[in-house]
PDB file of N, CA and C in Angstrom:
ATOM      1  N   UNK A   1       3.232  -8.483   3.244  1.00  0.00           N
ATOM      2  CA  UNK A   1       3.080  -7.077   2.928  1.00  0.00           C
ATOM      3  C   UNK A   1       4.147  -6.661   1.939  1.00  0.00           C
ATOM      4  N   UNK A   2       3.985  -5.621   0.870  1.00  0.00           N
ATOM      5  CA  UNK A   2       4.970  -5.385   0.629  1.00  0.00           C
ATOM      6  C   UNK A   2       6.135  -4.016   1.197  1.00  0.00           C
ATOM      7  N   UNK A   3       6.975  -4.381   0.853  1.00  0.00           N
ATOM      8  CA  UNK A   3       7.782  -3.931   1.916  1.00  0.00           C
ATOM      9  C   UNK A   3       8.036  -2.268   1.690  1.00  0.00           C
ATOM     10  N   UNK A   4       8.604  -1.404   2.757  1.00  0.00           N
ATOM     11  CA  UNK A   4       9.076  -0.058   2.863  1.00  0.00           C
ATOM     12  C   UNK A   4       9.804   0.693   1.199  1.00  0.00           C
ATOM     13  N   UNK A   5      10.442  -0.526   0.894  1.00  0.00           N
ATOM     14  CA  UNK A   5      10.773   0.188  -0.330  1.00  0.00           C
ATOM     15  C   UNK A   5       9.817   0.113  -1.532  1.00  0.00           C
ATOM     16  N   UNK A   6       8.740  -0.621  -1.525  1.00  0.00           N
ATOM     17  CA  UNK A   6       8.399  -0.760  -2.645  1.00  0.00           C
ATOM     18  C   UNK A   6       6.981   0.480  -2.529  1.00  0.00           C
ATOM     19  N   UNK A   7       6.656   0.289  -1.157  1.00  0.00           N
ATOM     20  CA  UNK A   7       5.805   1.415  -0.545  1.00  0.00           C
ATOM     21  C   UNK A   7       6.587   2.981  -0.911  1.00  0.00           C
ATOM     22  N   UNK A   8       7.667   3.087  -0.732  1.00  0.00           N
ATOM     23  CA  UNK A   8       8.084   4.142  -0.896  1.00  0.00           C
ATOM     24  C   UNK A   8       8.381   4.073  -2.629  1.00  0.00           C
ATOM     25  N   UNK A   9       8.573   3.121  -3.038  1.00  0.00           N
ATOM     26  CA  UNK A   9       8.622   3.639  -4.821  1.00  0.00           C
ATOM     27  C   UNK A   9       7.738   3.774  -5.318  1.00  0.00           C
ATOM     28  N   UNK A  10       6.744   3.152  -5.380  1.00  0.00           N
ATOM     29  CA  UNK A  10       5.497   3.620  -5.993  1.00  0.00           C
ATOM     30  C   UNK A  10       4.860   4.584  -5.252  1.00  0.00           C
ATOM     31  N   UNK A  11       5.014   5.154  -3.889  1.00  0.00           N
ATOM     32  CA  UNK A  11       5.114   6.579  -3.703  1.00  0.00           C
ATOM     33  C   UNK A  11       5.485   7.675  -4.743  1.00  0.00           C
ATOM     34  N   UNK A  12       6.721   7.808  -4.782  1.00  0.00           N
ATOM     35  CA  UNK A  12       7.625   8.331  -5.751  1.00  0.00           C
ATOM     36  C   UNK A  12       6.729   8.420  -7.242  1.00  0.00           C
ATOM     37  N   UNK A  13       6.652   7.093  -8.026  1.00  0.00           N
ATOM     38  CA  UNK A  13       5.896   7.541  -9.195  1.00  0.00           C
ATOM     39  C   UNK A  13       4.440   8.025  -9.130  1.00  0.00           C
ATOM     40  N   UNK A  14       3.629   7.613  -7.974  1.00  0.00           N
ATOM     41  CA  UNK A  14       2.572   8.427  -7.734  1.00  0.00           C
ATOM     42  C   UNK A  14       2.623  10.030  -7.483  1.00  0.00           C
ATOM     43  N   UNK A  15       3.536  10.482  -6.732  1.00  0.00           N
ATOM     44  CA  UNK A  15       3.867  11.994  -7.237  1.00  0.00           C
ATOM     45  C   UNK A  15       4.380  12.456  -8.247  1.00  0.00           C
ATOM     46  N   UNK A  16       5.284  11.720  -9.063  1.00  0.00           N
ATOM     47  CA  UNK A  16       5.933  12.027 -10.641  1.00  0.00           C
ATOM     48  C   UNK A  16       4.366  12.261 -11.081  1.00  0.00           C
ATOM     49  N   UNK A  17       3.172  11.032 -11.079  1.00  0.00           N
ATOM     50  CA  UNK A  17       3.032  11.271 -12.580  1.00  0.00           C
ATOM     51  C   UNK A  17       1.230  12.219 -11.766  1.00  0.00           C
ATOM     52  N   UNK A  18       1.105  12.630 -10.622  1.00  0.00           N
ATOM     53  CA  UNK A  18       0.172  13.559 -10.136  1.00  0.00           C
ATOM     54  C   UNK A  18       0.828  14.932  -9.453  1.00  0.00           C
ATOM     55  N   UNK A  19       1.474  15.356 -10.303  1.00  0.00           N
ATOM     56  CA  UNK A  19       1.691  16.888 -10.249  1.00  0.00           C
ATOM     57  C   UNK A  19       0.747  18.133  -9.770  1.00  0.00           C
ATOM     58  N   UNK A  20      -0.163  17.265 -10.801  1.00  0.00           N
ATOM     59  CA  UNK A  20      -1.518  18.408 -10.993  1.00  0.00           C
ATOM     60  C   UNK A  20      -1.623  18.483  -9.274  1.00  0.00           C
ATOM     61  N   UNK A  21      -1.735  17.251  -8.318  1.00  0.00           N
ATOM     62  CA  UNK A  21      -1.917  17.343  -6.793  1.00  0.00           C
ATOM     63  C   UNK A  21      -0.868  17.655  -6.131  1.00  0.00           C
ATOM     64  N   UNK A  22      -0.967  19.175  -5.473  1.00  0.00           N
ATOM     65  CA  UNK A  22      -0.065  19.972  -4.854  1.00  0.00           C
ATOM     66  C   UNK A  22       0.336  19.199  -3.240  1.00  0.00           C
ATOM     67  N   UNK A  23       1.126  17.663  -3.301  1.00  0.00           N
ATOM     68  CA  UNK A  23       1.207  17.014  -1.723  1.00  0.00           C
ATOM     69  C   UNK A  23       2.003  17.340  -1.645  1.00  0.00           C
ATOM     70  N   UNK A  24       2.020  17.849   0.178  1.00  0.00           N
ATOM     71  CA  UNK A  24       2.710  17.827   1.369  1.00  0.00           C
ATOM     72  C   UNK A  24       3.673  16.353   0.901  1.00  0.00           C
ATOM     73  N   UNK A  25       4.987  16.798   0.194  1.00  0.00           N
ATOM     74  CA  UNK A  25       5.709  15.531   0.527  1.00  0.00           C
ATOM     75  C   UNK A  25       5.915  14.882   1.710  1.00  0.00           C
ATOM     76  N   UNK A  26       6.535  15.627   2.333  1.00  0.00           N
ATOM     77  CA  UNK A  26       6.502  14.893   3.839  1.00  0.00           C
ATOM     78  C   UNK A  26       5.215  14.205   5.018  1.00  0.00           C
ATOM     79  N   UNK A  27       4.466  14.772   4.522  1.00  0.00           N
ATOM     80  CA  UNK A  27       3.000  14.470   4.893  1.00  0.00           C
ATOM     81  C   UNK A  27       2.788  12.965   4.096  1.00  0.00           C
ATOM     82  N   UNK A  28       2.811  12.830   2.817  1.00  0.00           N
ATOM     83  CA  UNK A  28       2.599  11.935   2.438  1.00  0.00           C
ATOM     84  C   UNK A  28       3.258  10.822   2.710  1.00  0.00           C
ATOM     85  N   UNK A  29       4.804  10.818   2.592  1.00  0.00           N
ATOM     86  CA  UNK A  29       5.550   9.961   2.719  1.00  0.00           C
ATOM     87  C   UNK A  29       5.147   9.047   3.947  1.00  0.00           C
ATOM     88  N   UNK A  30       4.923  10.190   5.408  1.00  0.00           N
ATOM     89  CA  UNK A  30       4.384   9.868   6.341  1.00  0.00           C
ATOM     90  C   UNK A  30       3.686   8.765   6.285  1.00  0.00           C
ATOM     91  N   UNK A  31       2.343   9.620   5.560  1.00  0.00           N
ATOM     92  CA  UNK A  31       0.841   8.635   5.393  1.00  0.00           C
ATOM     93  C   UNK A  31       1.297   6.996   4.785  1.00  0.00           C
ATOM     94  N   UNK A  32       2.445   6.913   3.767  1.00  0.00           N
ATOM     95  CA  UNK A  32       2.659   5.579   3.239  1.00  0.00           C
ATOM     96  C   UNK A  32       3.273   5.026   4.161  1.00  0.00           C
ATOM     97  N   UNK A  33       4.051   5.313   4.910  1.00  0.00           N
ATOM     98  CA  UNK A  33       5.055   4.497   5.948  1.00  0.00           C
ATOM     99  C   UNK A  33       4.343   4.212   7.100  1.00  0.00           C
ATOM    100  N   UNK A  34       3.345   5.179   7.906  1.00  0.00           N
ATOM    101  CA  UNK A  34       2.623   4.327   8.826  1.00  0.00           C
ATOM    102  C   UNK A  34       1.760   3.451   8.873  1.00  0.00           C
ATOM    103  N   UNK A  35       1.196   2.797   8.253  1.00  0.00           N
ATOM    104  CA  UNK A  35       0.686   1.323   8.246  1.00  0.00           C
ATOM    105  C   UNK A  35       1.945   0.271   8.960  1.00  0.00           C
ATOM    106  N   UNK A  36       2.775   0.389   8.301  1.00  0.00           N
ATOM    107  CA  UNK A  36       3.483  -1.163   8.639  1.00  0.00           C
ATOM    108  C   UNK A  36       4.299  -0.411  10.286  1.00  0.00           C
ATOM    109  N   UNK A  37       4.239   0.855  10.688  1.00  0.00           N
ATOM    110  CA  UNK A  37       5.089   1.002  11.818  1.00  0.00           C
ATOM    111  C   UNK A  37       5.114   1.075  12.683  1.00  0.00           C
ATOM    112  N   UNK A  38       3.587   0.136  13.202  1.00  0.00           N
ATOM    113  CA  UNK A  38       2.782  -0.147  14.358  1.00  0.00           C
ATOM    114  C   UNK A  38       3.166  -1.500  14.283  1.00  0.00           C
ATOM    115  N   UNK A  39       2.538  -2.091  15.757  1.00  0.00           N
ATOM    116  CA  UNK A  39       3.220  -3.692  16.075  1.00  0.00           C
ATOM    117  C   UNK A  39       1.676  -4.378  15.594  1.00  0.00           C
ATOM    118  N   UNK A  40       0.462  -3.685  15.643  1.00  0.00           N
ATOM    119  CA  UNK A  40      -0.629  -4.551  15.739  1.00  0.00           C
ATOM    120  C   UNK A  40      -1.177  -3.552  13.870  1.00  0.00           C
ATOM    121  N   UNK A  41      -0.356  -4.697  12.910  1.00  0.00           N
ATOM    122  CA  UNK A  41      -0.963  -4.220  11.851  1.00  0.00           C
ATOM    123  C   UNK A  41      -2.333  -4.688  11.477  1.00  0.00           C
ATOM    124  N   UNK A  42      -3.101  -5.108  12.400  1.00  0.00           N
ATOM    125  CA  UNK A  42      -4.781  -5.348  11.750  1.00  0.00           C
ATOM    126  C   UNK A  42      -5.537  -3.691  11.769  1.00  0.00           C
ATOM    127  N   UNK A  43      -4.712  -2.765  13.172  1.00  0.00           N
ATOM    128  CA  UNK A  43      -5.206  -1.569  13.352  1.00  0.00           C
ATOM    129  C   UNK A  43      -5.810  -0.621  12.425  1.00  0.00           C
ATOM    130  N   UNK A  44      -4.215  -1.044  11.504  1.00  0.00           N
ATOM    131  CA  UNK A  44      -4.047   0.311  10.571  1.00  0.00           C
ATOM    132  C   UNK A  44      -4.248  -0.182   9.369  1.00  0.00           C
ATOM    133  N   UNK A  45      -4.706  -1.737   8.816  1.00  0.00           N
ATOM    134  CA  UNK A  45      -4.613  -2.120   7.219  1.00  0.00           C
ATOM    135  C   UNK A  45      -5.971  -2.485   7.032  1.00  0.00           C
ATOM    136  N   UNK A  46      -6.935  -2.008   8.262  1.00  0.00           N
ATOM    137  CA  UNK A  46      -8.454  -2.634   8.241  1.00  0.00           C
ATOM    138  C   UNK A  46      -8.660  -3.729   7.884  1.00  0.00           C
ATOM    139  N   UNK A  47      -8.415  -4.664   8.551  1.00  0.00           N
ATOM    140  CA  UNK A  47      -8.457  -6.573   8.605  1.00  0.00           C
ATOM    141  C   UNK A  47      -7.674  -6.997   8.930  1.00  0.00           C
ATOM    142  N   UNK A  48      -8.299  -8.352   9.429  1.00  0.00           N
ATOM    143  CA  UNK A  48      -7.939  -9.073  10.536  1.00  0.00           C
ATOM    144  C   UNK A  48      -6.322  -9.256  10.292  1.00  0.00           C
ATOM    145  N   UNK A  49      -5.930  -8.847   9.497  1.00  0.00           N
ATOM    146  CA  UNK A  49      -4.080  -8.521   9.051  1.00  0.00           C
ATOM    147  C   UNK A  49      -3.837  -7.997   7.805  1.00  0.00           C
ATOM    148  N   UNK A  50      -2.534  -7.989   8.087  1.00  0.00           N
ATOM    149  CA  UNK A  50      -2.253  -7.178   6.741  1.00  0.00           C
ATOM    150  C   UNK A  50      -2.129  -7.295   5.469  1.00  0.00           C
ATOM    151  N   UNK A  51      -2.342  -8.676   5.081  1.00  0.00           N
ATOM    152  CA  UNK A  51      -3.087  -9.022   3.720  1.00  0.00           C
ATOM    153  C   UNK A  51      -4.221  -9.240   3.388  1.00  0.00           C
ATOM    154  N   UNK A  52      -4.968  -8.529   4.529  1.00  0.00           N
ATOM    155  CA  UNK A  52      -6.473  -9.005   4.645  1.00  0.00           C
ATOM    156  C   UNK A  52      -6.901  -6.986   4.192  1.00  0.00           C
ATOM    157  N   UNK A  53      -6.628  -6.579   3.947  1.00  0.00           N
ATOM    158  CA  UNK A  53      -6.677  -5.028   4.094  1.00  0.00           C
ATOM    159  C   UNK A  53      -8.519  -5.035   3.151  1.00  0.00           C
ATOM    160  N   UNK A  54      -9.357  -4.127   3.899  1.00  0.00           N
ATOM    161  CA  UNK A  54     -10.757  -4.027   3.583  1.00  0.00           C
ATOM    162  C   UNK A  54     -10.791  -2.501   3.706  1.00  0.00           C
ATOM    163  N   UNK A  55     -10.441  -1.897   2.354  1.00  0.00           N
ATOM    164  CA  UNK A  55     -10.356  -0.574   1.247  1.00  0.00           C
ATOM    165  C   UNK A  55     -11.663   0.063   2.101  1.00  0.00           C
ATOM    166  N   UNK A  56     -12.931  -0.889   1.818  1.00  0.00           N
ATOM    167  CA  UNK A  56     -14.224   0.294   1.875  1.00  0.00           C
ATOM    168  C   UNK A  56     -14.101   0.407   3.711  1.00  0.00           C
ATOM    169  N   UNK A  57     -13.520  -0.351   4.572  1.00  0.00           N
ATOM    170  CA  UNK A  57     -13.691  -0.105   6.215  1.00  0.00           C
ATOM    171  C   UNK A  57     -12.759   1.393   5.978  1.00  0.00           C
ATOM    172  N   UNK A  58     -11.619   1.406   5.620  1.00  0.00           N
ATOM    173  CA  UNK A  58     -11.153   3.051   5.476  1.00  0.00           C
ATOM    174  C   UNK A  58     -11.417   3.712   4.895  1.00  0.00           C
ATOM    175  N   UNK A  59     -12.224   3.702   4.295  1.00  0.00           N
ATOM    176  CA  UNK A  59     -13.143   4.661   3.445  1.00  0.00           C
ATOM    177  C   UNK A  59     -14.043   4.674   3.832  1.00  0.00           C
ATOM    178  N   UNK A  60     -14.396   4.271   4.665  1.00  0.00           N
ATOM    179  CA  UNK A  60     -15.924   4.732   5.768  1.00  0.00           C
ATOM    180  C   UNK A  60     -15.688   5.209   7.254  1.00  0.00           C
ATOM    181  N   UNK A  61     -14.322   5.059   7.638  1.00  0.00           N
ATOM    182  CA  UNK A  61     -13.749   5.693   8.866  1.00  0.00           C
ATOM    183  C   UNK A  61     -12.951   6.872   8.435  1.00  0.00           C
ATOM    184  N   UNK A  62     -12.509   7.121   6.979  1.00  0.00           N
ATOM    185  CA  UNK A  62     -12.114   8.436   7.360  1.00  0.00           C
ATOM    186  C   UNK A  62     -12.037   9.031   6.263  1.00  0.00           C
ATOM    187  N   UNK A  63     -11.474  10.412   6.019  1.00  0.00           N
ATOM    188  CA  UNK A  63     -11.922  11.192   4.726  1.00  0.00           C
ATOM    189  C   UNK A  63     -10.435  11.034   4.240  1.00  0.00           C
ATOM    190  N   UNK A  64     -10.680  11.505   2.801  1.00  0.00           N
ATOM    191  CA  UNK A  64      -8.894  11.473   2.357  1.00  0.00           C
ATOM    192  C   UNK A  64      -9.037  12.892   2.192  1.00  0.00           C
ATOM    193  N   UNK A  65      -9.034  13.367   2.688  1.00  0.00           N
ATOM    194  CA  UNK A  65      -8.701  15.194   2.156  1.00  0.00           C
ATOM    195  C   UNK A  65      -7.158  15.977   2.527  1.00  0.00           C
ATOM    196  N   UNK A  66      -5.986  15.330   2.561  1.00  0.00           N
ATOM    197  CA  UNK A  66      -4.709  15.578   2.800  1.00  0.00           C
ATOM    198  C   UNK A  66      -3.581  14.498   2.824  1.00  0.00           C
ATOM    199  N   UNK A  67      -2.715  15.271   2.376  1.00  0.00           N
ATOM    200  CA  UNK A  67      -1.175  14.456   2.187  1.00  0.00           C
ATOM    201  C   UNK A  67      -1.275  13.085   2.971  1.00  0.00           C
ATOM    202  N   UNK A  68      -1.323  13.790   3.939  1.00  0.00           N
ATOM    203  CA  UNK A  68      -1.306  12.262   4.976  1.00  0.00           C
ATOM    204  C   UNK A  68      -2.065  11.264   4.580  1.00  0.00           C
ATOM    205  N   UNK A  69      -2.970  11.388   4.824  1.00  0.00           N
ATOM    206  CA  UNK A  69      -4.751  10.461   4.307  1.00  0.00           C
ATOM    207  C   UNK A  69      -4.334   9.725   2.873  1.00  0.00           C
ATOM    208  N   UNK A  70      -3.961  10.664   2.169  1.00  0.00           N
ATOM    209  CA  UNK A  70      -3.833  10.077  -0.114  1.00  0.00           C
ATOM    210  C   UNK A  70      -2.206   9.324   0.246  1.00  0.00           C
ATOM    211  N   UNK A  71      -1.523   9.201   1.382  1.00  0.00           N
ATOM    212  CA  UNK A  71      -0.560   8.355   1.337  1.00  0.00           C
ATOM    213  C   UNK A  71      -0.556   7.490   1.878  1.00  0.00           C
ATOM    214  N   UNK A  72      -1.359   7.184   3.097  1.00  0.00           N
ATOM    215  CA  UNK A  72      -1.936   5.933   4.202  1.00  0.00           C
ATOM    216  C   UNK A  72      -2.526   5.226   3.241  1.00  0.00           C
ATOM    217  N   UNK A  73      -4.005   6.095   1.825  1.00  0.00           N
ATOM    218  CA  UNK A  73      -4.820   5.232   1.472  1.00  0.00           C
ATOM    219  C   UNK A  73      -3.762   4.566   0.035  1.00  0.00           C
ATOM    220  N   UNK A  74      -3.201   5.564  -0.430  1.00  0.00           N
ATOM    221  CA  UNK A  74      -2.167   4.542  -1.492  1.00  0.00           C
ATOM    222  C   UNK A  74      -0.911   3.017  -0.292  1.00  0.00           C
ATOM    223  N   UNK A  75      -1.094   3.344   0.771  1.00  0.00           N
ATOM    224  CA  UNK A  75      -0.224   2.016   1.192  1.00  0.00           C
ATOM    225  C   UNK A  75      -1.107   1.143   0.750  1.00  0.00           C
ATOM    226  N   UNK A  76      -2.548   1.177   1.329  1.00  0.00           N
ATOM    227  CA  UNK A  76      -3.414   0.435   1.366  1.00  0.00           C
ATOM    228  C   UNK A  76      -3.478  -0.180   0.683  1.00  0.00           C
ATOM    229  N   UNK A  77      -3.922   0.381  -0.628  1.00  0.00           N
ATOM    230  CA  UNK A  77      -4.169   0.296  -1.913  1.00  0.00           C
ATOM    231  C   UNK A  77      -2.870  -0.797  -2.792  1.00  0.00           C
ATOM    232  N   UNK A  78      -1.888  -0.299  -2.193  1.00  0.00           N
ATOM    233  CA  UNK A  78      -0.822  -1.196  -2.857  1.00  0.00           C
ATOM    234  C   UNK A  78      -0.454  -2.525  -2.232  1.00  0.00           C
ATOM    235  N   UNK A  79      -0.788  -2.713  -0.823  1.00  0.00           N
ATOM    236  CA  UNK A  79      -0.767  -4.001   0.083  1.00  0.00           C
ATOM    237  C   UNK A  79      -2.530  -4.701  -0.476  1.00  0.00           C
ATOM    238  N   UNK A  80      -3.384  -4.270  -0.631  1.00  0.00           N
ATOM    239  CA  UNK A  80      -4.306  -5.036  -1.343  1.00  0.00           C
ATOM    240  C   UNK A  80      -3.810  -5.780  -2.653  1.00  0.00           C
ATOM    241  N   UNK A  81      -3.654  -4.915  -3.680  1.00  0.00           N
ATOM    242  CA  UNK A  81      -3.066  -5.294  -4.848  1.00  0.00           C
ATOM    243  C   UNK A  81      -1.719  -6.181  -4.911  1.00  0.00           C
ATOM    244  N   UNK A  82      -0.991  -5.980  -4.042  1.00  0.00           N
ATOM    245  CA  UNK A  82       0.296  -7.171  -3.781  1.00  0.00           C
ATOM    246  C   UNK A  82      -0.698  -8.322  -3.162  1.00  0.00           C
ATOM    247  N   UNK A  83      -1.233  -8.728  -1.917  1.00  0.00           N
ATOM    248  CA  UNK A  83      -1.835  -9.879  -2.066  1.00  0.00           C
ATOM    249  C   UNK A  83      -2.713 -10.265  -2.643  1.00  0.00           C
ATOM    250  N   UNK A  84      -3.383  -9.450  -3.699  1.00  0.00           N
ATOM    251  CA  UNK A  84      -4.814 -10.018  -4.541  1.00  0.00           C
ATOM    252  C   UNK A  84      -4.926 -10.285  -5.848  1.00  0.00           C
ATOM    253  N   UNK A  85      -3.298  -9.687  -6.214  1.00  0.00           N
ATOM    254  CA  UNK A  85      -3.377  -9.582  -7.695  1.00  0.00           C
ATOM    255  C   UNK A  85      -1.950 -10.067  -8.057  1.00  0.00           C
ATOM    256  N   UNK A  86      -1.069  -9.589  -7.513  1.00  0.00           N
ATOM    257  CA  UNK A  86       0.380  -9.878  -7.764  1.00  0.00           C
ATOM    258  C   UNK A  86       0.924 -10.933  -7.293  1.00  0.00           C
ATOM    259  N   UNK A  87       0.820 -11.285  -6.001  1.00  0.00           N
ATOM    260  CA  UNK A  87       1.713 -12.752  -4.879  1.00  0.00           C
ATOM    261  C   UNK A  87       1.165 -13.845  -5.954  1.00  0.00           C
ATOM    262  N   UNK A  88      -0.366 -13.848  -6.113  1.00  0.00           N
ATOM    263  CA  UNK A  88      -0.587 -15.058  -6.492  1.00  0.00           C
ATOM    264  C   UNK A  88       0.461 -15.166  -8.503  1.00  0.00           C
ATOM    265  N   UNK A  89       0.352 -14.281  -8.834  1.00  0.00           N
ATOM    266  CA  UNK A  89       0.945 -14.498  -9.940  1.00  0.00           C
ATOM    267  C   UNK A  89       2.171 -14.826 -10.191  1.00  0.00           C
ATOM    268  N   UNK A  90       2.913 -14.151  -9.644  1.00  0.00           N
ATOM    269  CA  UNK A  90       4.297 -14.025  -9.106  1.00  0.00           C
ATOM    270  C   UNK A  90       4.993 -15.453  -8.952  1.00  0.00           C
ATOM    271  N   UNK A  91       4.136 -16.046  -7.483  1.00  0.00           N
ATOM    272  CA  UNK A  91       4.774 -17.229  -7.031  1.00  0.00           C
ATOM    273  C   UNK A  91       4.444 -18.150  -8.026  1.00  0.00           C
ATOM    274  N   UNK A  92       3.577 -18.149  -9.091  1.00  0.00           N
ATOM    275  CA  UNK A  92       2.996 -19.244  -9.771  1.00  0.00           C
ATOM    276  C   UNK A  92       4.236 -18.756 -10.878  1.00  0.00           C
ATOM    277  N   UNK A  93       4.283 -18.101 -11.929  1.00  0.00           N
ATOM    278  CA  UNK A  93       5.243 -17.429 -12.413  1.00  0.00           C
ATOM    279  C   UNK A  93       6.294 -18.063 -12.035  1.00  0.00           C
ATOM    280  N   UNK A  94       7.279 -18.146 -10.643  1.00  0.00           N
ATOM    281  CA  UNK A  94       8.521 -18.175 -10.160  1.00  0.00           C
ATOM    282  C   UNK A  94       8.454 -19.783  -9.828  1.00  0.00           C
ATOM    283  N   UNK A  95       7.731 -20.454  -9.290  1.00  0.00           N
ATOM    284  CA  UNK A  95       7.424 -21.626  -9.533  1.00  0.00           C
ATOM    285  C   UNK A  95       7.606 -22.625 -10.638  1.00  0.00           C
ATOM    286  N   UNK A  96       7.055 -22.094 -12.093  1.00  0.00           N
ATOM    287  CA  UNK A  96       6.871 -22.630 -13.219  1.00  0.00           C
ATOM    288  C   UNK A  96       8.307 -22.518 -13.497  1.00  0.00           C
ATOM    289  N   UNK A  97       9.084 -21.225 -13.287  1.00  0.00           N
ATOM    290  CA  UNK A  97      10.982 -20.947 -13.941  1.00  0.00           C
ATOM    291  C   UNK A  97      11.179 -21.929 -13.156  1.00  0.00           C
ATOM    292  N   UNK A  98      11.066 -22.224 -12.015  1.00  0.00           N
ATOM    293  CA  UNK A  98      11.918 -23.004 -11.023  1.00  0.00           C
ATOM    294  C   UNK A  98      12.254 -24.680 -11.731  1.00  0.00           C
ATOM    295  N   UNK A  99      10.870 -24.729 -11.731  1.00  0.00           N
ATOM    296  CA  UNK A  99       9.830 -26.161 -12.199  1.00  0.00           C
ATOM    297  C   UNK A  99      10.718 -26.925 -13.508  1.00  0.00           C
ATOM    298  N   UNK A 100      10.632 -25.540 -14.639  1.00  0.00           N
ATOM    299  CA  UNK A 100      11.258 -25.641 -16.050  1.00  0.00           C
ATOM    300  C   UNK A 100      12.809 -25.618 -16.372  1.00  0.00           C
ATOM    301  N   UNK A 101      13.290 -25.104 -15.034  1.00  0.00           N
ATOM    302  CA  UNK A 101      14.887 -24.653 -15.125  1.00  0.00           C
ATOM    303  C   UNK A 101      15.903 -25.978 -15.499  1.00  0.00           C
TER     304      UNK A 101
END
């Protein structure tokens, strides 16, 4: 998963650069931090764990219409994209420096 801080920074530039959306900071912050602050993260990341996260199962169990909701679904959103798009690049990336060093 990625971790509390990185959840909470791209928090941060998601409110910098959506102004126009009047969030409940604290509401939101909320919504990003509870995913990982349960013991049984398959609950809250919809799949069978937490790099398994399945976007359309929370988007068919619940509405985003508040702070809370647009910050749970950006954790989501960013723990998908860290294991689906980024880990694999990354380690291959950090691998190859290692490999070449």
């Amino acid at each position: 998963m990625a971790g509390y801080v990185i959840h909470l920074a791209i928090a941060e530039e998601y409110l910098k650069k959506h102004k126009d959306v009047k969030e409940d900071y604290d509401e939101f912050i909320k919504g990003v931090i509870y995913p990982d602050s349960v013991t049984d993260k398959s609950l809250t990341h919809y799949g069978i764990k937490s790099s398994k996260v399945i976007l359309k199962d929370f988007l068919q169990d619940n509405e985003i219409n508040n702070s809370y909701m647009r910050g749970y679904f950006l954790h989501l959103i960013t723990d998908y994209l860290f294991y689906n798009k980024y880990l694999e690049k990354f380690t291959k990336d950090i691998y190859i420096m290692i490999m070449t060093y």
